[in-house]
N, C-alpha and C. Protein backbone atom coordinates (compact mmCIF):
# COMPACT_ATOMS: atom_id res chain seq x y z
N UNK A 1 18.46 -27.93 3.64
CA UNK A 1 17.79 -26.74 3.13
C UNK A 1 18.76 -25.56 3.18
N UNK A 2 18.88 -25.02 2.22
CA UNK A 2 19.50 -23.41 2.05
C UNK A 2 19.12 -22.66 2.81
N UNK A 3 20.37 -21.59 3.76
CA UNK A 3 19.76 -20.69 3.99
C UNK A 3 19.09 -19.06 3.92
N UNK A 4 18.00 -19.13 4.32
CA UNK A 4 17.38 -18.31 3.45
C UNK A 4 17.71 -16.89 3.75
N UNK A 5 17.65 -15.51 3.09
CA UNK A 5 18.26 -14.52 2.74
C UNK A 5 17.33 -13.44 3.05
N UNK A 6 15.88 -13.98 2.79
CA UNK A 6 14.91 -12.60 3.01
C UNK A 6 14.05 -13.31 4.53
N UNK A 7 13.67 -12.57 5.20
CA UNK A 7 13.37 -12.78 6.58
C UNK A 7 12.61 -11.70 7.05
N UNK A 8 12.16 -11.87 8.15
CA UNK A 8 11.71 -10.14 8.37
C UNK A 8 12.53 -9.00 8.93
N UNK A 9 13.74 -9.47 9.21
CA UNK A 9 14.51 -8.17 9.45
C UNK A 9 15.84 -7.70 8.08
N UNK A 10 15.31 -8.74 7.21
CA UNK A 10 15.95 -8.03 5.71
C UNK A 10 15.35 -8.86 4.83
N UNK A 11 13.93 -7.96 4.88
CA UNK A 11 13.09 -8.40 3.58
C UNK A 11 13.35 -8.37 2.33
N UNK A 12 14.39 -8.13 1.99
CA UNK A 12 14.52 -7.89 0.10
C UNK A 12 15.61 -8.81 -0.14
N UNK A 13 14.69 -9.33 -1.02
CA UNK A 13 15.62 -10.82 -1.85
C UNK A 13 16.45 -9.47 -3.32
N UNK A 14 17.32 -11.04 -3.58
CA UNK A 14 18.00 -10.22 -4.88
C UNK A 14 16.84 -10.62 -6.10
N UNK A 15 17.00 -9.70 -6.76
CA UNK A 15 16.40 -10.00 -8.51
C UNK A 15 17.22 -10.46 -9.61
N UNK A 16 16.72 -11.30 -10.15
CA UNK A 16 17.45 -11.92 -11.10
C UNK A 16 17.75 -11.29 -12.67
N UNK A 17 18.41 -10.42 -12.97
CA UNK A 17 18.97 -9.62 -13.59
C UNK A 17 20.42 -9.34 -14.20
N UNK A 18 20.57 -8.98 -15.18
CA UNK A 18 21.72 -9.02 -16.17
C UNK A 18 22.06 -7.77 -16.42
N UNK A 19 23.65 -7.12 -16.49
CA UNK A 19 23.73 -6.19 -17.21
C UNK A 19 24.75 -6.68 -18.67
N UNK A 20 24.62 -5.70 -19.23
CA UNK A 20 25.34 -5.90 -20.65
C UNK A 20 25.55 -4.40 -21.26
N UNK A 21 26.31 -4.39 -22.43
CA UNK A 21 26.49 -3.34 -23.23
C UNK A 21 25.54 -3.13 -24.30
N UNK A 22 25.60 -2.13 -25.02
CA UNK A 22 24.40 -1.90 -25.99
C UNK A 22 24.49 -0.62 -26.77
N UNK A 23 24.26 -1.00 -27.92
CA UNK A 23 25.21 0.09 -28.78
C UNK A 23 24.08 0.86 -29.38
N UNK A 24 23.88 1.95 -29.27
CA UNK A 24 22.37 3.07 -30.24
C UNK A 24 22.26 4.16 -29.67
N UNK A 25 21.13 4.57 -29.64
CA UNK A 25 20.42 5.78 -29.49
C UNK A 25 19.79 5.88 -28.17
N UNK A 26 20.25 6.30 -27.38
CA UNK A 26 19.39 6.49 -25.70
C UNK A 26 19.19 7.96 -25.61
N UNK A 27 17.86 8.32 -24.78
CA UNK A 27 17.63 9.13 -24.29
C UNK A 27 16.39 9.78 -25.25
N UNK A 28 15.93 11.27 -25.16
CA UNK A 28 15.20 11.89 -25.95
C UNK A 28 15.42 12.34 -27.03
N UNK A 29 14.11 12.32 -27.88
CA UNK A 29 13.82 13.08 -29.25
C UNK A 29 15.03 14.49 -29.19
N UNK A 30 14.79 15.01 -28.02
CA UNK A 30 15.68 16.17 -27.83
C UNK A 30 17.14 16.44 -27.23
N UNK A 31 17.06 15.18 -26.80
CA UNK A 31 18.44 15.33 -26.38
C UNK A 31 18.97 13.52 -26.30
N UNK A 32 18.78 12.78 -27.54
CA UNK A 32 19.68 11.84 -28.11
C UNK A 32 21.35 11.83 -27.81
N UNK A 33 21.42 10.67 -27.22
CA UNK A 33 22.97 10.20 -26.67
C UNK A 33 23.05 8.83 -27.70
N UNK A 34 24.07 8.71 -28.18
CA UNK A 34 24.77 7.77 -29.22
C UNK A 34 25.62 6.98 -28.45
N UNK A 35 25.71 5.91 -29.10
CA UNK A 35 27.32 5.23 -28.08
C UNK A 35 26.80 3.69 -27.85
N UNK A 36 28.14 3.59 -27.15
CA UNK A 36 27.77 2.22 -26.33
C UNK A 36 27.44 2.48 -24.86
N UNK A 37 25.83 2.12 -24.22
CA UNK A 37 25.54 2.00 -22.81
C UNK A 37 25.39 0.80 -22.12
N UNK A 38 25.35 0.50 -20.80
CA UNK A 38 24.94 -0.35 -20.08
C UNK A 38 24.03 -0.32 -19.77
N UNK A 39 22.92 -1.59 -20.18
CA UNK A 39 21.77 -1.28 -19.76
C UNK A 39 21.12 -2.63 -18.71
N UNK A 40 20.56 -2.33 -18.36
CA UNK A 40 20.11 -3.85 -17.35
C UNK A 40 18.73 -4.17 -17.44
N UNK A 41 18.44 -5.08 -17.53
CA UNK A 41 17.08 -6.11 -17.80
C UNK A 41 17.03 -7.01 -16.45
N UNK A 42 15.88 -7.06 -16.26
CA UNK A 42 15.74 -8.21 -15.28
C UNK A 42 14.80 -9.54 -15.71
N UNK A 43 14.88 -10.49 -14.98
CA UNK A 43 14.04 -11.80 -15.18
C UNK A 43 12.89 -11.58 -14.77
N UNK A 44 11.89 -12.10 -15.59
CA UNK A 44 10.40 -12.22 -15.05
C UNK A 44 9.89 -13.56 -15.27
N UNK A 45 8.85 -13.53 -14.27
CA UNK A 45 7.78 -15.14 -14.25
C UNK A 45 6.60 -14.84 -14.63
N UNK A 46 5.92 -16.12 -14.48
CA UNK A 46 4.48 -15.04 -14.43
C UNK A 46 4.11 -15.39 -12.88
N UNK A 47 3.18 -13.88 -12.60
CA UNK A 47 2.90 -13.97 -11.59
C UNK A 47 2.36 -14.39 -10.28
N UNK A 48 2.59 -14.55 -9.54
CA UNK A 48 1.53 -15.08 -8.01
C UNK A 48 0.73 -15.08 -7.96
N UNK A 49 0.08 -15.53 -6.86
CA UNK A 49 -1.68 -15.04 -6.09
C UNK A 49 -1.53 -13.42 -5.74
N UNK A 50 0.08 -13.27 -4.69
CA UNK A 50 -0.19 -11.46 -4.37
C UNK A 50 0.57 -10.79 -5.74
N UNK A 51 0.78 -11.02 -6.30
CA UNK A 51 1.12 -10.05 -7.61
C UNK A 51 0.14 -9.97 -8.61
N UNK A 52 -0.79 -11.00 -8.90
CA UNK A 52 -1.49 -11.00 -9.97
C UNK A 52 -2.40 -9.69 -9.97
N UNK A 53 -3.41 -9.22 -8.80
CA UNK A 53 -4.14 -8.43 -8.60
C UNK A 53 -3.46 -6.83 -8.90
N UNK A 54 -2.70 -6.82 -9.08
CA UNK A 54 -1.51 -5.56 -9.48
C UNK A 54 -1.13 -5.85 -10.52
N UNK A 55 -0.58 -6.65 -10.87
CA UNK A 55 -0.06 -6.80 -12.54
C UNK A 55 -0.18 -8.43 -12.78
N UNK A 56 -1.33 -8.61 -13.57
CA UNK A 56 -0.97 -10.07 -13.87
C UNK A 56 -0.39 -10.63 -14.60
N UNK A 57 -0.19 -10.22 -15.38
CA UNK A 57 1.13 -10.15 -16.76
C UNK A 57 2.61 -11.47 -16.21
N UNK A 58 3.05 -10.38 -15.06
CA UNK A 58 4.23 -11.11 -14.85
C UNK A 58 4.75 -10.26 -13.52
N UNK A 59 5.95 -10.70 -13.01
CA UNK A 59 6.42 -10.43 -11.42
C UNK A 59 8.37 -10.41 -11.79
N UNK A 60 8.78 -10.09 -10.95
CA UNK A 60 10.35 -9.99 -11.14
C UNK A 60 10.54 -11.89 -10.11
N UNK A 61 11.43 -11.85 -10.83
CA UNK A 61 12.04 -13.89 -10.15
C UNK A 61 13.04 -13.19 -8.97
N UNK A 62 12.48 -13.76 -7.91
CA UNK A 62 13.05 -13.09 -6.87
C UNK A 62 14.58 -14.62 -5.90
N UNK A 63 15.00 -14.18 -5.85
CA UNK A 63 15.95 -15.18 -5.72
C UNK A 63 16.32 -15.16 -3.38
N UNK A 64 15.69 -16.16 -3.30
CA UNK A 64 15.79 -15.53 -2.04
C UNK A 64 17.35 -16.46 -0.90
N UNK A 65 17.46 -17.31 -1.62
CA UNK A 65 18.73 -18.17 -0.89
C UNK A 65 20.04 -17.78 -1.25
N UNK A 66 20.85 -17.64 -0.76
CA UNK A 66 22.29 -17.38 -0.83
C UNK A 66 22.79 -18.80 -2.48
N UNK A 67 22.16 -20.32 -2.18
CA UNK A 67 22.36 -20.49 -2.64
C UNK A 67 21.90 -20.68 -4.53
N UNK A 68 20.79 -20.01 -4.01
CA UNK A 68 19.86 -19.29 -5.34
C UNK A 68 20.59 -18.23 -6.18
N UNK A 69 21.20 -17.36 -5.40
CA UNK A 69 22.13 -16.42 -6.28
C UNK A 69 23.31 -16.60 -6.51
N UNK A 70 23.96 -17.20 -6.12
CA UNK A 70 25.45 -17.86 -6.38
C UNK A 70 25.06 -18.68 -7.65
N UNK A 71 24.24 -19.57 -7.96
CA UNK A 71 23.84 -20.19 -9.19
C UNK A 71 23.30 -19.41 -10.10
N UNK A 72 22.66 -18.02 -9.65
CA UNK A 72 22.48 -17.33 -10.33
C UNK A 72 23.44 -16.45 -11.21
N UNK A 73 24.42 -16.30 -10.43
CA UNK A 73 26.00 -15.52 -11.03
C UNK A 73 26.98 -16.15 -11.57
N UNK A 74 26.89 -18.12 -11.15
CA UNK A 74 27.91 -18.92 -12.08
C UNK A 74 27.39 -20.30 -12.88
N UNK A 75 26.06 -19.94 -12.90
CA UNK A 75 25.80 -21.21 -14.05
C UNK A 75 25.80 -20.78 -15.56
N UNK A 76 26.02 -21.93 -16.36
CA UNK A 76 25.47 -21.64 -17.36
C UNK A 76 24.60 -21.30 -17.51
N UNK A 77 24.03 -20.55 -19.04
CA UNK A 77 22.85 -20.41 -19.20
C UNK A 77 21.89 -21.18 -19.70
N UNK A 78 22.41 -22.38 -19.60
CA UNK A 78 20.81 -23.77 -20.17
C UNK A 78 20.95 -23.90 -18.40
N UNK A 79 21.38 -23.81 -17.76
CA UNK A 79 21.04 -23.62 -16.08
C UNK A 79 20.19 -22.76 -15.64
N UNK A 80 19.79 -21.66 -15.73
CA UNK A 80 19.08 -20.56 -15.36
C UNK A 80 18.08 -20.97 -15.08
N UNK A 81 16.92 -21.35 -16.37
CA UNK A 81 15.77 -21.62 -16.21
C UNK A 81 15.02 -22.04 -15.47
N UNK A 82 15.32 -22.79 -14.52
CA UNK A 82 15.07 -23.79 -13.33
C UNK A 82 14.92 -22.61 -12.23
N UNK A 83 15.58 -21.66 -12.17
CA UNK A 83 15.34 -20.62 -11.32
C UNK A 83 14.51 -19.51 -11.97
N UNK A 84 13.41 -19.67 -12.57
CA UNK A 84 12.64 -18.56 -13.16
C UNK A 84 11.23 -19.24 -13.17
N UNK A 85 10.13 -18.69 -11.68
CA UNK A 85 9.45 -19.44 -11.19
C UNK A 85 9.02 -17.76 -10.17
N UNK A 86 8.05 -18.01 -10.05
CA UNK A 86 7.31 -16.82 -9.17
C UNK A 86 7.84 -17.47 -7.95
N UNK A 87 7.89 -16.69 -6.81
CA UNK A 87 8.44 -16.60 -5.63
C UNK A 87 6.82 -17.18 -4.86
N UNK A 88 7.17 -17.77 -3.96
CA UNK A 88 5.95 -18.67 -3.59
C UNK A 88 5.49 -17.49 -2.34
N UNK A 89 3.96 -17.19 -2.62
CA UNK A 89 2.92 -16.44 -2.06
C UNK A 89 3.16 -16.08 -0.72
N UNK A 90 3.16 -17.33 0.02
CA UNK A 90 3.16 -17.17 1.28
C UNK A 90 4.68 -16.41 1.83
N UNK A 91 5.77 -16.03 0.87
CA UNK A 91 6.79 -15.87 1.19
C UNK A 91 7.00 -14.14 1.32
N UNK A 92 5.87 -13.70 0.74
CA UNK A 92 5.71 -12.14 0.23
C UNK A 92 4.47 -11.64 1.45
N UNK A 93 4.93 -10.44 1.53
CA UNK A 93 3.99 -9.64 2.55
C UNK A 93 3.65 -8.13 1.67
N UNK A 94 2.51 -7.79 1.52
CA UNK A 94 1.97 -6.15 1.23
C UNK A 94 2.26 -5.65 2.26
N UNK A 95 3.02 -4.52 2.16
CA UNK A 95 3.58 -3.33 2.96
C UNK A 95 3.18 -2.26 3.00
N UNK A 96 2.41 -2.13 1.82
CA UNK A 96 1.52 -0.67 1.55
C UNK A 96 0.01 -0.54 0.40
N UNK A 97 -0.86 -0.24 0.77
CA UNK A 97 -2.10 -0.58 0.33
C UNK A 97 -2.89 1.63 0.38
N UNK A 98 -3.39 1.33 -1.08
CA UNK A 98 -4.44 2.18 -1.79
C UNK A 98 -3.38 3.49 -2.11
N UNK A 99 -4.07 4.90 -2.57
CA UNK A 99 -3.01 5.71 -3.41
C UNK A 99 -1.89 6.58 -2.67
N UNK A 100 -1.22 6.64 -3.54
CA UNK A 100 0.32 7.58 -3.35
C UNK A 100 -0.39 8.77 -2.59
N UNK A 101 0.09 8.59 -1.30
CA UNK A 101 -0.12 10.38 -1.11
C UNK A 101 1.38 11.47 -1.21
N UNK A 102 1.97 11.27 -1.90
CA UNK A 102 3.65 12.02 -2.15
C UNK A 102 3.07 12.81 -3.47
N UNK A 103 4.33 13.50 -3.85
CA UNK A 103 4.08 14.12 -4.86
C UNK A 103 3.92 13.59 -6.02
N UNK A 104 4.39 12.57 -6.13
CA UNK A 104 4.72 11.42 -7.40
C UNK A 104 3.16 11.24 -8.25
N UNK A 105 2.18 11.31 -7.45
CA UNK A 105 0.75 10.30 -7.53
C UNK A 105 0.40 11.01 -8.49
């Protein structure tokens, strides 16, 4: 068995995500930037038991083994797929429950 990467004293797995270049129009109606940017996308699944109730749509593919992301950074890409799978339930903990009290809300 691989060893594993998220634990409880460093809960955050990596996300499975790409950057690339990208050539257009970024930013606002009012203040339009032209060019080539870098922009980054990430992988999604569809979601869990604890994600669904928040967004059931879909969840970020959370990669939690050392040797999960190393395949993630040198396989091909007819390889990938096999790693794009919701992160199994019991592996995720809620950390924070009901509304924003910050300024943000």
């Amino acid at each position: 068995m691989a060893a594993r990467i998220i634990e409880e004293r460093k809960p955050l797995p990596f996300v499975a995500g790409i950057w690339r270049p990208w050539t257009g129009t970024r930013g606002t109606k009012a203040n339009p930037v032209e060019g080539e940017h870098l922009v980054y996308s990430f992988l999604t699944c569809e979601a869990n038991k604890v994600v669904k109730p928040i967004h059931a749509k879909a969840m970020p593919v959370m990669l939690t083994t050392a040797d999960e992301a190393e395949k993630w950074m040198t396989v091909p890409t007819e390889g990938a797929p096999e790693l794009q799978r919701p992160l199994p339930a019991h592996d995720m903990k809620i950390v924070a429950k009901g509304e924003r009290k910050d300024e943000a809300a």
